[in-house]
PDB file of N, CA and C in Angstrom:
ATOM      1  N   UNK A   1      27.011  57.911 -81.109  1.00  0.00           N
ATOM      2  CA  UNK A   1      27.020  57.730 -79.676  1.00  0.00           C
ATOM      3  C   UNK A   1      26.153  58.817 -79.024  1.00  0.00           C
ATOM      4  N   UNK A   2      25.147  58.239 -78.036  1.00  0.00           N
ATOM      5  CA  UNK A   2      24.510  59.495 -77.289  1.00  0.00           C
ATOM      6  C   UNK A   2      25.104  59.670 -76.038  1.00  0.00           C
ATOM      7  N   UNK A   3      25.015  61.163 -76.025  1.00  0.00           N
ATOM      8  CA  UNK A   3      25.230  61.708 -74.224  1.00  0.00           C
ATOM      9  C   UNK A   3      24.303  61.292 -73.536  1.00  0.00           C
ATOM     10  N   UNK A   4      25.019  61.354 -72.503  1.00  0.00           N
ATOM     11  CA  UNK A   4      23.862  60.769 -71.491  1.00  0.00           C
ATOM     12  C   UNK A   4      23.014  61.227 -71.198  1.00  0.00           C
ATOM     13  N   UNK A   5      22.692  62.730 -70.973  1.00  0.00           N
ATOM     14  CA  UNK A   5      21.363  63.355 -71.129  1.00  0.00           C
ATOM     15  C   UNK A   5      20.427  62.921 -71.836  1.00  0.00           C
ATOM     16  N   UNK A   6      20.914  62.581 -73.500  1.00  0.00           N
ATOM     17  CA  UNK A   6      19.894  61.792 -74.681  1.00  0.00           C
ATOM     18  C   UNK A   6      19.648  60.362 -73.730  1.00  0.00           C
ATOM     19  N   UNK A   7      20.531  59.287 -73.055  1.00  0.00           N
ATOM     20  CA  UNK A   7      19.897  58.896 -72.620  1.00  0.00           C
ATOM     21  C   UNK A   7      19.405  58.373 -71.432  1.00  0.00           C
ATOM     22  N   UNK A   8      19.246  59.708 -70.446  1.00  0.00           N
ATOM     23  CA  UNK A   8      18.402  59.655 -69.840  1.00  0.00           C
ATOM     24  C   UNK A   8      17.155  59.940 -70.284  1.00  0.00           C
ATOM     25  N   UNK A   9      16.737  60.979 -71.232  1.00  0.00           N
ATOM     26  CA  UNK A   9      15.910  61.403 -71.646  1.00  0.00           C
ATOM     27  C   UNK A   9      15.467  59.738 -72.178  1.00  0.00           C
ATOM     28  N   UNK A  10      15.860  58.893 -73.451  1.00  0.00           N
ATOM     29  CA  UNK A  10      15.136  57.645 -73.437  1.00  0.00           C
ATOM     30  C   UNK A  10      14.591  57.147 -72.227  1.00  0.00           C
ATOM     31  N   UNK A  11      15.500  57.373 -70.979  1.00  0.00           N
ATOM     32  CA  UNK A  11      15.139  56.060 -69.697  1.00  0.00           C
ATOM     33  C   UNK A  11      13.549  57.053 -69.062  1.00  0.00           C
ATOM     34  N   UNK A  12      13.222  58.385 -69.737  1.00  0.00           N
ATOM     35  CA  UNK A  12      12.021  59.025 -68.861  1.00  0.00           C
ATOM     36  C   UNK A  12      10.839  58.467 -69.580  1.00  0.00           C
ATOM     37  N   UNK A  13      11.398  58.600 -71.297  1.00  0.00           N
ATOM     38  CA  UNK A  13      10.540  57.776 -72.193  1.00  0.00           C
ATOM     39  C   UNK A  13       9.955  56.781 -71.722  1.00  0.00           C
ATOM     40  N   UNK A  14      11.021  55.402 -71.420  1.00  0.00           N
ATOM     41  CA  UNK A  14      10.139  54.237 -71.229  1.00  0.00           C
ATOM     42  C   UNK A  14       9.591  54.295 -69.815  1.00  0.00           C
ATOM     43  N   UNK A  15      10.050  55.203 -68.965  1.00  0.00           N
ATOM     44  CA  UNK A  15       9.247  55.315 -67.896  1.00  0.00           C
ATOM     45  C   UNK A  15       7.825  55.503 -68.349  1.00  0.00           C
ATOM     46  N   UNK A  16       7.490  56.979 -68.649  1.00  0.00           N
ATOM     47  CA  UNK A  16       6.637  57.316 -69.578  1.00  0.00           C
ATOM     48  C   UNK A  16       5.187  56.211 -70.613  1.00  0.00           C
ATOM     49  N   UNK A  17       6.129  55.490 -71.261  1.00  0.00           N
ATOM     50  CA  UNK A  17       5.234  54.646 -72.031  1.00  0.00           C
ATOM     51  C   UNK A  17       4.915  53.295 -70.806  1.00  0.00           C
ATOM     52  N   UNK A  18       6.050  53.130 -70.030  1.00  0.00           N
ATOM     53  CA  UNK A  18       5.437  52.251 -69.187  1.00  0.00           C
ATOM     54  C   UNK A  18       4.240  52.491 -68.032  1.00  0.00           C
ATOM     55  N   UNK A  19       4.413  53.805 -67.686  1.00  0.00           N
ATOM     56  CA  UNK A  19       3.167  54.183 -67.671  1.00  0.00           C
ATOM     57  C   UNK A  19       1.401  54.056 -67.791  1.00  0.00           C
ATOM     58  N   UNK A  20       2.112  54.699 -69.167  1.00  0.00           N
ATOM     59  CA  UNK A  20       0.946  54.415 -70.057  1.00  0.00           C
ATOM     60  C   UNK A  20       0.092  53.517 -70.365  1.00  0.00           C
ATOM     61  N   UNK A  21       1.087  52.242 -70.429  1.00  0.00           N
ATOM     62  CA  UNK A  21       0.737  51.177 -71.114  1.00  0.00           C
ATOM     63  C   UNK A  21      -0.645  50.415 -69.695  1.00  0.00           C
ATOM     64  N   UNK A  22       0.656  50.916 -68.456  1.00  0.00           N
ATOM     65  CA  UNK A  22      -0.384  49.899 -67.336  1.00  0.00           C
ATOM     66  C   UNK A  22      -1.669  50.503 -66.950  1.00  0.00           C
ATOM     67  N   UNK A  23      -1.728  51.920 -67.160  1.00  0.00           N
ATOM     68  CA  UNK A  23      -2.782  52.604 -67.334  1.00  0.00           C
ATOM     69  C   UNK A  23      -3.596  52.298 -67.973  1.00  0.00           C
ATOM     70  N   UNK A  24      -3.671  52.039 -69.481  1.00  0.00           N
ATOM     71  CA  UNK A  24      -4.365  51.454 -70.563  1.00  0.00           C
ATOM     72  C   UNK A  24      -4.529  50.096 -70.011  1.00  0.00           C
ATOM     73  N   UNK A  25      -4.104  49.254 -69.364  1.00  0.00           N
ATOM     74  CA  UNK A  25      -4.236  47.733 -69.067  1.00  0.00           C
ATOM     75  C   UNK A  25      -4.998  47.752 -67.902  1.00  0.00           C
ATOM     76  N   UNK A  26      -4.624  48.623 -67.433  1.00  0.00           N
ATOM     77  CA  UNK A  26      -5.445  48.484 -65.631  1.00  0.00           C
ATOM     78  C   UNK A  26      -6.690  49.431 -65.841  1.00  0.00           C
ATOM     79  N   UNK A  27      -7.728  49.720 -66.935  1.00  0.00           N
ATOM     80  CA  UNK A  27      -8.578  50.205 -67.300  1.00  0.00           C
ATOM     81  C   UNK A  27      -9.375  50.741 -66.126  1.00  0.00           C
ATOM     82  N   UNK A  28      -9.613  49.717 -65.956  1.00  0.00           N
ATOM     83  CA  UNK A  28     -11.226  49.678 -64.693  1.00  0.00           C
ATOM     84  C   UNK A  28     -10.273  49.733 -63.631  1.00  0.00           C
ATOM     85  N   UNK A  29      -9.140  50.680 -62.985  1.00  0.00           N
ATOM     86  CA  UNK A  29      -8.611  50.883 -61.512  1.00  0.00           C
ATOM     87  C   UNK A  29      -8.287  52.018 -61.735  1.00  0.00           C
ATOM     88  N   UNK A  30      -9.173  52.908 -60.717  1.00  0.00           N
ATOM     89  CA  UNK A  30      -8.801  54.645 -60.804  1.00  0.00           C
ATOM     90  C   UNK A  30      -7.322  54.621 -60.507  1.00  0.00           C
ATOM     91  N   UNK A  31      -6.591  55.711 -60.895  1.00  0.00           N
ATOM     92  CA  UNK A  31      -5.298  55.960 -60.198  1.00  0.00           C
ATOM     93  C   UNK A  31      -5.820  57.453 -59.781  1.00  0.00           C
ATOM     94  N   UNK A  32      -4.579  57.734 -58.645  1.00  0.00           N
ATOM     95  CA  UNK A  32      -4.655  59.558 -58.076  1.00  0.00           C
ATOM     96  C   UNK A  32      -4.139  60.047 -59.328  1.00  0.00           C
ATOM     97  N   UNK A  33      -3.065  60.616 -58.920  1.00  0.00           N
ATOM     98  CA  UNK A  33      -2.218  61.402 -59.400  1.00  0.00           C
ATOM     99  C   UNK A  33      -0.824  60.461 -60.007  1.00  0.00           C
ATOM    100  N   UNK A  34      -0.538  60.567 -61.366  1.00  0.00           N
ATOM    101  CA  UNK A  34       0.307  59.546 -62.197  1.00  0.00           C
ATOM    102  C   UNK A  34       1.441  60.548 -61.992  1.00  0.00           C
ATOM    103  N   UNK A  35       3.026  60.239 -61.282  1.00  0.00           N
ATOM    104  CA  UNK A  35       3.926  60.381 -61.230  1.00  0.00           C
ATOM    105  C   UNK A  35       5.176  60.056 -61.600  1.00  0.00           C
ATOM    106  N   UNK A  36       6.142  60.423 -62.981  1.00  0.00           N
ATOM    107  CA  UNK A  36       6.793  59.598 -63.424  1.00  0.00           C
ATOM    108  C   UNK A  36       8.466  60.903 -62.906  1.00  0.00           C
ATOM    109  N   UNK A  37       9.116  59.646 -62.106  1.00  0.00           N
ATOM    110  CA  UNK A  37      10.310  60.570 -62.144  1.00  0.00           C
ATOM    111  C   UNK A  37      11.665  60.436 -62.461  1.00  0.00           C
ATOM    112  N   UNK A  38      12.377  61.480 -62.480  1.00  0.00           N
ATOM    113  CA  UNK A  38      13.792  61.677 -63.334  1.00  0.00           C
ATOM    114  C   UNK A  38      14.740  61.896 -62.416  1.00  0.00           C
ATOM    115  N   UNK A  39      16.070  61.632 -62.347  1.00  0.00           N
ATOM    116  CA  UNK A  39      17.297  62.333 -61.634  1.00  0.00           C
ATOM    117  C   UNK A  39      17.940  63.303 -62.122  1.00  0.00           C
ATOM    118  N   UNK A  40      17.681  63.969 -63.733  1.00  0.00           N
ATOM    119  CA  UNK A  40      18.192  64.347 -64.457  1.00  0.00           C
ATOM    120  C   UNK A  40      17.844  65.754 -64.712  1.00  0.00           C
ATOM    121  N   UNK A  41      17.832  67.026 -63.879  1.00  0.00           N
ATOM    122  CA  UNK A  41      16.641  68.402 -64.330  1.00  0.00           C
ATOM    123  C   UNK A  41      16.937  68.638 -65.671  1.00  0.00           C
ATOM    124  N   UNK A  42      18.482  68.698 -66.490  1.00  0.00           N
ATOM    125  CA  UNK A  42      18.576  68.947 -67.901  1.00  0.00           C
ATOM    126  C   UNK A  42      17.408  68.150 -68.398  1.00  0.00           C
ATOM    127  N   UNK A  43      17.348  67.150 -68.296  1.00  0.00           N
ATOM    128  CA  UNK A  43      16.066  66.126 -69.054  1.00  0.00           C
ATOM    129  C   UNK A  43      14.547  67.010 -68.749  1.00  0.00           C
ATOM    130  N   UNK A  44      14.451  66.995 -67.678  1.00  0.00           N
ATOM    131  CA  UNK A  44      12.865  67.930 -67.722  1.00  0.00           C
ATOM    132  C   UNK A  44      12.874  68.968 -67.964  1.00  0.00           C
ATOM    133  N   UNK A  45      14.060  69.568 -67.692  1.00  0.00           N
ATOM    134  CA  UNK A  45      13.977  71.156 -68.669  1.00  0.00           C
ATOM    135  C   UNK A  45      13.729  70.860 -69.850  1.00  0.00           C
ATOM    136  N   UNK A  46      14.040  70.058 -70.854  1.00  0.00           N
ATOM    137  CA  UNK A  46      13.904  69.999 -72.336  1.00  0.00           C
ATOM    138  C   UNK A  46      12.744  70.050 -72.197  1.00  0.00           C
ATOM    139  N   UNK A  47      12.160  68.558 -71.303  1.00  0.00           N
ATOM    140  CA  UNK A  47      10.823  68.512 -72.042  1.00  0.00           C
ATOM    141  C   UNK A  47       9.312  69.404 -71.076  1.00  0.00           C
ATOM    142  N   UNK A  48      10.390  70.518 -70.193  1.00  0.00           N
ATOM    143  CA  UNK A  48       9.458  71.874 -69.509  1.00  0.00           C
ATOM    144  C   UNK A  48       9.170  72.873 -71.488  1.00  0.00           C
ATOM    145  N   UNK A  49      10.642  72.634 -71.490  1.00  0.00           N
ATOM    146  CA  UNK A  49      10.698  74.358 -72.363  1.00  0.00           C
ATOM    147  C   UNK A  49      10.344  73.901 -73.870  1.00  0.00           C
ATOM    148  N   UNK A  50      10.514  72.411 -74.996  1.00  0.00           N
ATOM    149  CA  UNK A  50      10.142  71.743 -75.629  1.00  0.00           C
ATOM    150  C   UNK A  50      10.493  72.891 -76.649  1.00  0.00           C
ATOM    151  N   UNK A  51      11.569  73.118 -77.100  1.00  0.00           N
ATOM    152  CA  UNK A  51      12.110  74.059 -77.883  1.00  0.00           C
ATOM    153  C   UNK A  51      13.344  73.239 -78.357  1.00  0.00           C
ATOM    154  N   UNK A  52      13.565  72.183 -78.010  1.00  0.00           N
ATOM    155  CA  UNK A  52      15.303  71.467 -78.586  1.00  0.00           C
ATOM    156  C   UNK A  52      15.518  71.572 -80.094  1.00  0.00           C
ATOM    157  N   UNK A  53      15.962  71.937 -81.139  1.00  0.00           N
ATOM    158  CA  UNK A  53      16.057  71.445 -82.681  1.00  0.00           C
ATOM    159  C   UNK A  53      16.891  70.363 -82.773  1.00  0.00           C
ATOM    160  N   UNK A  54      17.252  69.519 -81.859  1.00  0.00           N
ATOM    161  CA  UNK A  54      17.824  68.391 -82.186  1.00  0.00           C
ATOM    162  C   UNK A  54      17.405  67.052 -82.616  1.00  0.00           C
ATOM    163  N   UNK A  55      16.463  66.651 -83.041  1.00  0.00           N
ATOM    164  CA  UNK A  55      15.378  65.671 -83.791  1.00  0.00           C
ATOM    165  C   UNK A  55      15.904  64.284 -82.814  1.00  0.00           C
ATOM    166  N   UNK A  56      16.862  63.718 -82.054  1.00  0.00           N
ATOM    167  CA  UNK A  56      16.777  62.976 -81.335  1.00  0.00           C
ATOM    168  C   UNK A  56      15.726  63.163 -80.128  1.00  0.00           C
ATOM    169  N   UNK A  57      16.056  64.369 -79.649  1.00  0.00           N
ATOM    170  CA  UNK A  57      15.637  64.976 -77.997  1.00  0.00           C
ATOM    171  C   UNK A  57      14.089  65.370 -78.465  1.00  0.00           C
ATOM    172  N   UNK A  58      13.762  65.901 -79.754  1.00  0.00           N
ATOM    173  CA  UNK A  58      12.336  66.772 -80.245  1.00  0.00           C
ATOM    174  C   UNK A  58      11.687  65.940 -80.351  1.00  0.00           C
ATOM    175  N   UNK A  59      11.736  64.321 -80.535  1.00  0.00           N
ATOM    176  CA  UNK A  59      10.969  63.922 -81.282  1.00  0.00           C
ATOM    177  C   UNK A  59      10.951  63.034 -79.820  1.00  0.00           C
ATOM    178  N   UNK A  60      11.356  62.703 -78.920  1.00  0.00           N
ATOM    179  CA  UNK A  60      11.433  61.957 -77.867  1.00  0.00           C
ATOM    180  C   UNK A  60      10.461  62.849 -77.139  1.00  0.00           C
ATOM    181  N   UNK A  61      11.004  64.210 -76.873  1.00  0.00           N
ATOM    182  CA  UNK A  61      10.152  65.166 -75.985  1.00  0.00           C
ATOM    183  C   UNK A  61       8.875  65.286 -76.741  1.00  0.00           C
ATOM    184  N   UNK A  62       8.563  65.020 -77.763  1.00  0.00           N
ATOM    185  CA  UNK A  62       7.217  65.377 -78.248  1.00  0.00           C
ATOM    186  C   UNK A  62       6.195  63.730 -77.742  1.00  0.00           C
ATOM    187  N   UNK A  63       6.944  62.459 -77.613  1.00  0.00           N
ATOM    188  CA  UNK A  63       5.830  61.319 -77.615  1.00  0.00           C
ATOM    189  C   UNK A  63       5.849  61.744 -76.306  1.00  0.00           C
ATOM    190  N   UNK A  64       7.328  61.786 -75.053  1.00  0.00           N
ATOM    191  CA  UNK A  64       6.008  62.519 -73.699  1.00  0.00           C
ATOM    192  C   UNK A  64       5.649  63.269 -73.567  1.00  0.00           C
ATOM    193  N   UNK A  65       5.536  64.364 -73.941  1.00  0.00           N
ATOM    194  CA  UNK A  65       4.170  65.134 -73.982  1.00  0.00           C
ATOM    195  C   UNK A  65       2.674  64.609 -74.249  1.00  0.00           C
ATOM    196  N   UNK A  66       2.837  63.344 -75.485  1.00  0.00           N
ATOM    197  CA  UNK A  66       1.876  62.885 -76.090  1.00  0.00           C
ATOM    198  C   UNK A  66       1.327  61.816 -75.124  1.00  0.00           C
ATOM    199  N   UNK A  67       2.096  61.091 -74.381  1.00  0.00           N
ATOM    200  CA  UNK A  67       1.744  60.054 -73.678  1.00  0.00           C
ATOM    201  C   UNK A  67       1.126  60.693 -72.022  1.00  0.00           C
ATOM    202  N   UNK A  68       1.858  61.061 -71.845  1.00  0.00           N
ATOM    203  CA  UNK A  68       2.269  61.915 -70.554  1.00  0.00           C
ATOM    204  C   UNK A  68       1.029  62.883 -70.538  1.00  0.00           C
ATOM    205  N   UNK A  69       0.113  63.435 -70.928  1.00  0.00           N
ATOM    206  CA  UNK A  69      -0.954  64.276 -70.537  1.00  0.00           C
ATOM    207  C   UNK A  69      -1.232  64.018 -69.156  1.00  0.00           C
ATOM    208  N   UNK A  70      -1.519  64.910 -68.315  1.00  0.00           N
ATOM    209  CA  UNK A  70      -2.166  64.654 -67.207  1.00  0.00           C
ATOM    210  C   UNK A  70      -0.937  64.135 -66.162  1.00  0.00           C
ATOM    211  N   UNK A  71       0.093  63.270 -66.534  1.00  0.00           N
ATOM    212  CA  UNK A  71       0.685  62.838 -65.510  1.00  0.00           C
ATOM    213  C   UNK A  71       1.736  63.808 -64.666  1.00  0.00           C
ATOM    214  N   UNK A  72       2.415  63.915 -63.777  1.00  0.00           N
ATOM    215  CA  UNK A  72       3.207  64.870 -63.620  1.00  0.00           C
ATOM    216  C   UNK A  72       4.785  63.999 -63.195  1.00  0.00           C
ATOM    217  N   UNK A  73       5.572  65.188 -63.966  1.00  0.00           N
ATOM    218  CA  UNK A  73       6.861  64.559 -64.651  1.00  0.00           C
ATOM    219  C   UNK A  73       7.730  65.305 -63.281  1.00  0.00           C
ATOM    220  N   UNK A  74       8.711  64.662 -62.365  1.00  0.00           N
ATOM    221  CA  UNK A  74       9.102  65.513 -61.246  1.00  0.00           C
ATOM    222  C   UNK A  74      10.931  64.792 -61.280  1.00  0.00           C
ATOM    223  N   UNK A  75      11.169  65.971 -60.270  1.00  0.00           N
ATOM    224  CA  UNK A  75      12.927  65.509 -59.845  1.00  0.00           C
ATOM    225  C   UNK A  75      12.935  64.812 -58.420  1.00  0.00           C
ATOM    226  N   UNK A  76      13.798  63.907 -58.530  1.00  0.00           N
ATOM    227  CA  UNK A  76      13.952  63.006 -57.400  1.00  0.00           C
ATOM    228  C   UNK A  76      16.040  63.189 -57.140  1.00  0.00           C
ATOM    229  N   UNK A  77      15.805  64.307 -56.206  1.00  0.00           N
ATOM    230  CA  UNK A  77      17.305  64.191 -55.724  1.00  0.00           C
ATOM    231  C   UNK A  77      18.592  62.666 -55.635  1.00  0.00           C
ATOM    232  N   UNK A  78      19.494  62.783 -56.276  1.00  0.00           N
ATOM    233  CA  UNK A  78      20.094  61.720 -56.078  1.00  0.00           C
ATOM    234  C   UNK A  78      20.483  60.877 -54.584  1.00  0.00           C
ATOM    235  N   UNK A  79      20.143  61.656 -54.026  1.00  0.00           N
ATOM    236  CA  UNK A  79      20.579  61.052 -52.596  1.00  0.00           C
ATOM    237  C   UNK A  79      18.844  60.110 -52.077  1.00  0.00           C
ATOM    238  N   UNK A  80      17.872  60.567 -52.693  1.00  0.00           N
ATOM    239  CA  UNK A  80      16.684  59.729 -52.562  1.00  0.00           C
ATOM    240  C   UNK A  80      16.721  59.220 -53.648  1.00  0.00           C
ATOM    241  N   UNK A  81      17.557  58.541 -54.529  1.00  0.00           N
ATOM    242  CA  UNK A  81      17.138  57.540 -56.066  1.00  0.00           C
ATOM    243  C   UNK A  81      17.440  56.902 -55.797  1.00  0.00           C
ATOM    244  N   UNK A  82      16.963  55.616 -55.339  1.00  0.00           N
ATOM    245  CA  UNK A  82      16.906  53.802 -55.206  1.00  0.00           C
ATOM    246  C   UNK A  82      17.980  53.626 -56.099  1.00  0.00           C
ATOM    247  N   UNK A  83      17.741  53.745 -57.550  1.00  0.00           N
ATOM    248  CA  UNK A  83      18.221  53.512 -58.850  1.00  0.00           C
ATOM    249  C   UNK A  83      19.521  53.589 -58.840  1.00  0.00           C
ATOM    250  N   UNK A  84      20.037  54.426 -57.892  1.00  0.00           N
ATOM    251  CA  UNK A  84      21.184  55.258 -58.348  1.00  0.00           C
ATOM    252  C   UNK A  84      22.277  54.346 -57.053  1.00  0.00           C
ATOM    253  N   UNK A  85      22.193  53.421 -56.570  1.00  0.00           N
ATOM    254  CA  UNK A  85      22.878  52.957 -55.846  1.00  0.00           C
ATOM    255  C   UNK A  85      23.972  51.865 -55.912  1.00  0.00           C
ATOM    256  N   UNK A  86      23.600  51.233 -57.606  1.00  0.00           N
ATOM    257  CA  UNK A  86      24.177  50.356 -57.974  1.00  0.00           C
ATOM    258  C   UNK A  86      25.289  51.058 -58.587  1.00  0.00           C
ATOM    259  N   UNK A  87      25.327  51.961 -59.416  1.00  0.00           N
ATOM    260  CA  UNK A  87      26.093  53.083 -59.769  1.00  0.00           C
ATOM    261  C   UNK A  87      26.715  53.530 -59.032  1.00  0.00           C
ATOM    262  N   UNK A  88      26.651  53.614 -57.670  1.00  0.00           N
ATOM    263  CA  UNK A  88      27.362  54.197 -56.549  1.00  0.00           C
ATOM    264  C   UNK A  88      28.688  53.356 -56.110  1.00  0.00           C
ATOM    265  N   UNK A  89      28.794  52.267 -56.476  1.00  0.00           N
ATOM    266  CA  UNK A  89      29.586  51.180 -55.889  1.00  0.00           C
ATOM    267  C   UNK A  89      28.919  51.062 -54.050  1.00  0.00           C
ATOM    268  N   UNK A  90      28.158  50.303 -54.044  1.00  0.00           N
ATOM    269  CA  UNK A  90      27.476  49.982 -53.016  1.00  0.00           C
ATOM    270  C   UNK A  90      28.269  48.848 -52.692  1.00  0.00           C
ATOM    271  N   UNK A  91      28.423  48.197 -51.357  1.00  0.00           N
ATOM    272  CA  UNK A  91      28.708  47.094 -51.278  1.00  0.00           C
ATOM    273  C   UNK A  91      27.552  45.997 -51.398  1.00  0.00           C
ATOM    274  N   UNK A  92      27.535  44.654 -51.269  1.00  0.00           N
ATOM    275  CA  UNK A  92      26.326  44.020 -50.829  1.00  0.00           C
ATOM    276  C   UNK A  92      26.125  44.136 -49.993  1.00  0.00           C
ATOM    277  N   UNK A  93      26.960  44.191 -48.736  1.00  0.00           N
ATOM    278  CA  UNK A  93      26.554  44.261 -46.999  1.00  0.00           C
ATOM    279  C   UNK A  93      25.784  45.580 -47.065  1.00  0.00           C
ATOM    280  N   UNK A  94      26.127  46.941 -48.044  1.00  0.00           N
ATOM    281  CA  UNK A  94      25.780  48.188 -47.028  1.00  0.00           C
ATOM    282  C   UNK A  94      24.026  47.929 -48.223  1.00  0.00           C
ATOM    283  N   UNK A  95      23.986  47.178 -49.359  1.00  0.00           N
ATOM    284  CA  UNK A  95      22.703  47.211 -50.206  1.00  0.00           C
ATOM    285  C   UNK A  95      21.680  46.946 -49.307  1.00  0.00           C
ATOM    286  N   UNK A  96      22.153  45.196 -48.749  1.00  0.00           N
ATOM    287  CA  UNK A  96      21.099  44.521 -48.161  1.00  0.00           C
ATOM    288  C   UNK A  96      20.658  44.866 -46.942  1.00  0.00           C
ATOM    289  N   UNK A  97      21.389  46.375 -46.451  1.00  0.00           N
ATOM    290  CA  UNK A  97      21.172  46.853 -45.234  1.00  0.00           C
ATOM    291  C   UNK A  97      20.034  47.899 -45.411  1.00  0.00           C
ATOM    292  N   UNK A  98      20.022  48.386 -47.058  1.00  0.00           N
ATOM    293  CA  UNK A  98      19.429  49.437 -47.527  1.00  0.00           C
ATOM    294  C   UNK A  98      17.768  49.474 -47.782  1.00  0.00           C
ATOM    295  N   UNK A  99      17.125  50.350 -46.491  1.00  0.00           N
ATOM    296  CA  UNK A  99      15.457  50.236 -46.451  1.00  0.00           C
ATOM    297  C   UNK A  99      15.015  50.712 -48.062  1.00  0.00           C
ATOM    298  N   UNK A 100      15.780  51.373 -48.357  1.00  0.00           N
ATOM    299  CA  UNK A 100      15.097  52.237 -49.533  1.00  0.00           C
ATOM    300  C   UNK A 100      15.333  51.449 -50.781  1.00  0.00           C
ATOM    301  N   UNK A 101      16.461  50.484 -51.073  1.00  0.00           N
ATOM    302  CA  UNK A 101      16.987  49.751 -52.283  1.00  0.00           C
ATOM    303  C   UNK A 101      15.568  49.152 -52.156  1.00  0.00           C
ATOM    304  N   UNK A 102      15.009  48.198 -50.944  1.00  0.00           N
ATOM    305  CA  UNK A 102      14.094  47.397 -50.917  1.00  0.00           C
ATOM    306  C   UNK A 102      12.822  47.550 -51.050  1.00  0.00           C
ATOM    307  N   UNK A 103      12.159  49.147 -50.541  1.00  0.00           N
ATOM    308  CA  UNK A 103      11.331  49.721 -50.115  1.00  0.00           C
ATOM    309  C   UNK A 103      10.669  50.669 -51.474  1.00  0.00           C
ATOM    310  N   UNK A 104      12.202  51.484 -51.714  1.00  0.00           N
ATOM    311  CA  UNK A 104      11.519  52.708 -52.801  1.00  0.00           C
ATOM    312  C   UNK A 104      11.119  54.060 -52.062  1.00  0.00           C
ATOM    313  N   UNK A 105      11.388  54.698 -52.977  1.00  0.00           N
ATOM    314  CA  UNK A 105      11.382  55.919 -52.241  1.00  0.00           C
ATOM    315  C   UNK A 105       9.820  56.364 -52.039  1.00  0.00           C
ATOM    316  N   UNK A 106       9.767  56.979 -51.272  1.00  0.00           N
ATOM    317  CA  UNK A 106       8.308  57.654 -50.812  1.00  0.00           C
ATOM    318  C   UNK A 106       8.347  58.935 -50.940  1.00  0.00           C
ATOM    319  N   UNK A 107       7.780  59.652 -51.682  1.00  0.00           N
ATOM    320  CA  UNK A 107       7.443  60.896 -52.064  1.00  0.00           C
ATOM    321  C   UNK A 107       6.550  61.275 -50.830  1.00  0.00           C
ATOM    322  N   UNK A 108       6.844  62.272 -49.536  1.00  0.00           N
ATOM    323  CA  UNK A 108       6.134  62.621 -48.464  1.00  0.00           C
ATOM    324  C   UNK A 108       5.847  64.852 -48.794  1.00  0.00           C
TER     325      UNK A 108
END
């Protein structure tokens, strides 16, 4: 069984490779600045300080590093995570009221 840290750390992964992948697909369309983010700081501390000996977390933190060049890996407070609302016990009335469920957060 993993803690949830292990997997959040997977959910930065496929952020990460998903990334990647549309990057590699969307060839010929410049992007700015590639931003992939986490709710989790234990998770980016691992893969800030990349020292774990735990071969689940080492070997996860090593493909983003590998994928991830160039992009920048950031924290998104829980009170701005879209994501995090279904988890919240939201109602439907207060969801479908919600600019940001619909919208996404804006990094200003």
């Amino acid at each position: 069984m993993r803690s949830l840290p292990q997997m959040e750390l997977t959910a930065l992964l496929v952020g990460v490779r998903l990334a990647h992948c549309l990057i590699k697909t969307l060839n010929d369309i410049h992007f700015g600045e590639i931003v992939v983010w986490s709710d989790n700081e234990a998770v980016l501390q691992w893969v800030r300080n990349n020292n774990n000996k735990t071969p689940y977390v080492s070997n996860r933190v090593r493909e983003i590093h590998e994928l991830s060049a160039g992009y920048k890996l950031s924290h998104v407070p829980t009170k701005d995570n879209p994501a995090d609302y279904l988890s919240r016990g939201l109602s439907l009335k207060q969801l479908i009221k919600s600019q940001m469920w619909f919208n996404g957060f804006v990094a200003c």
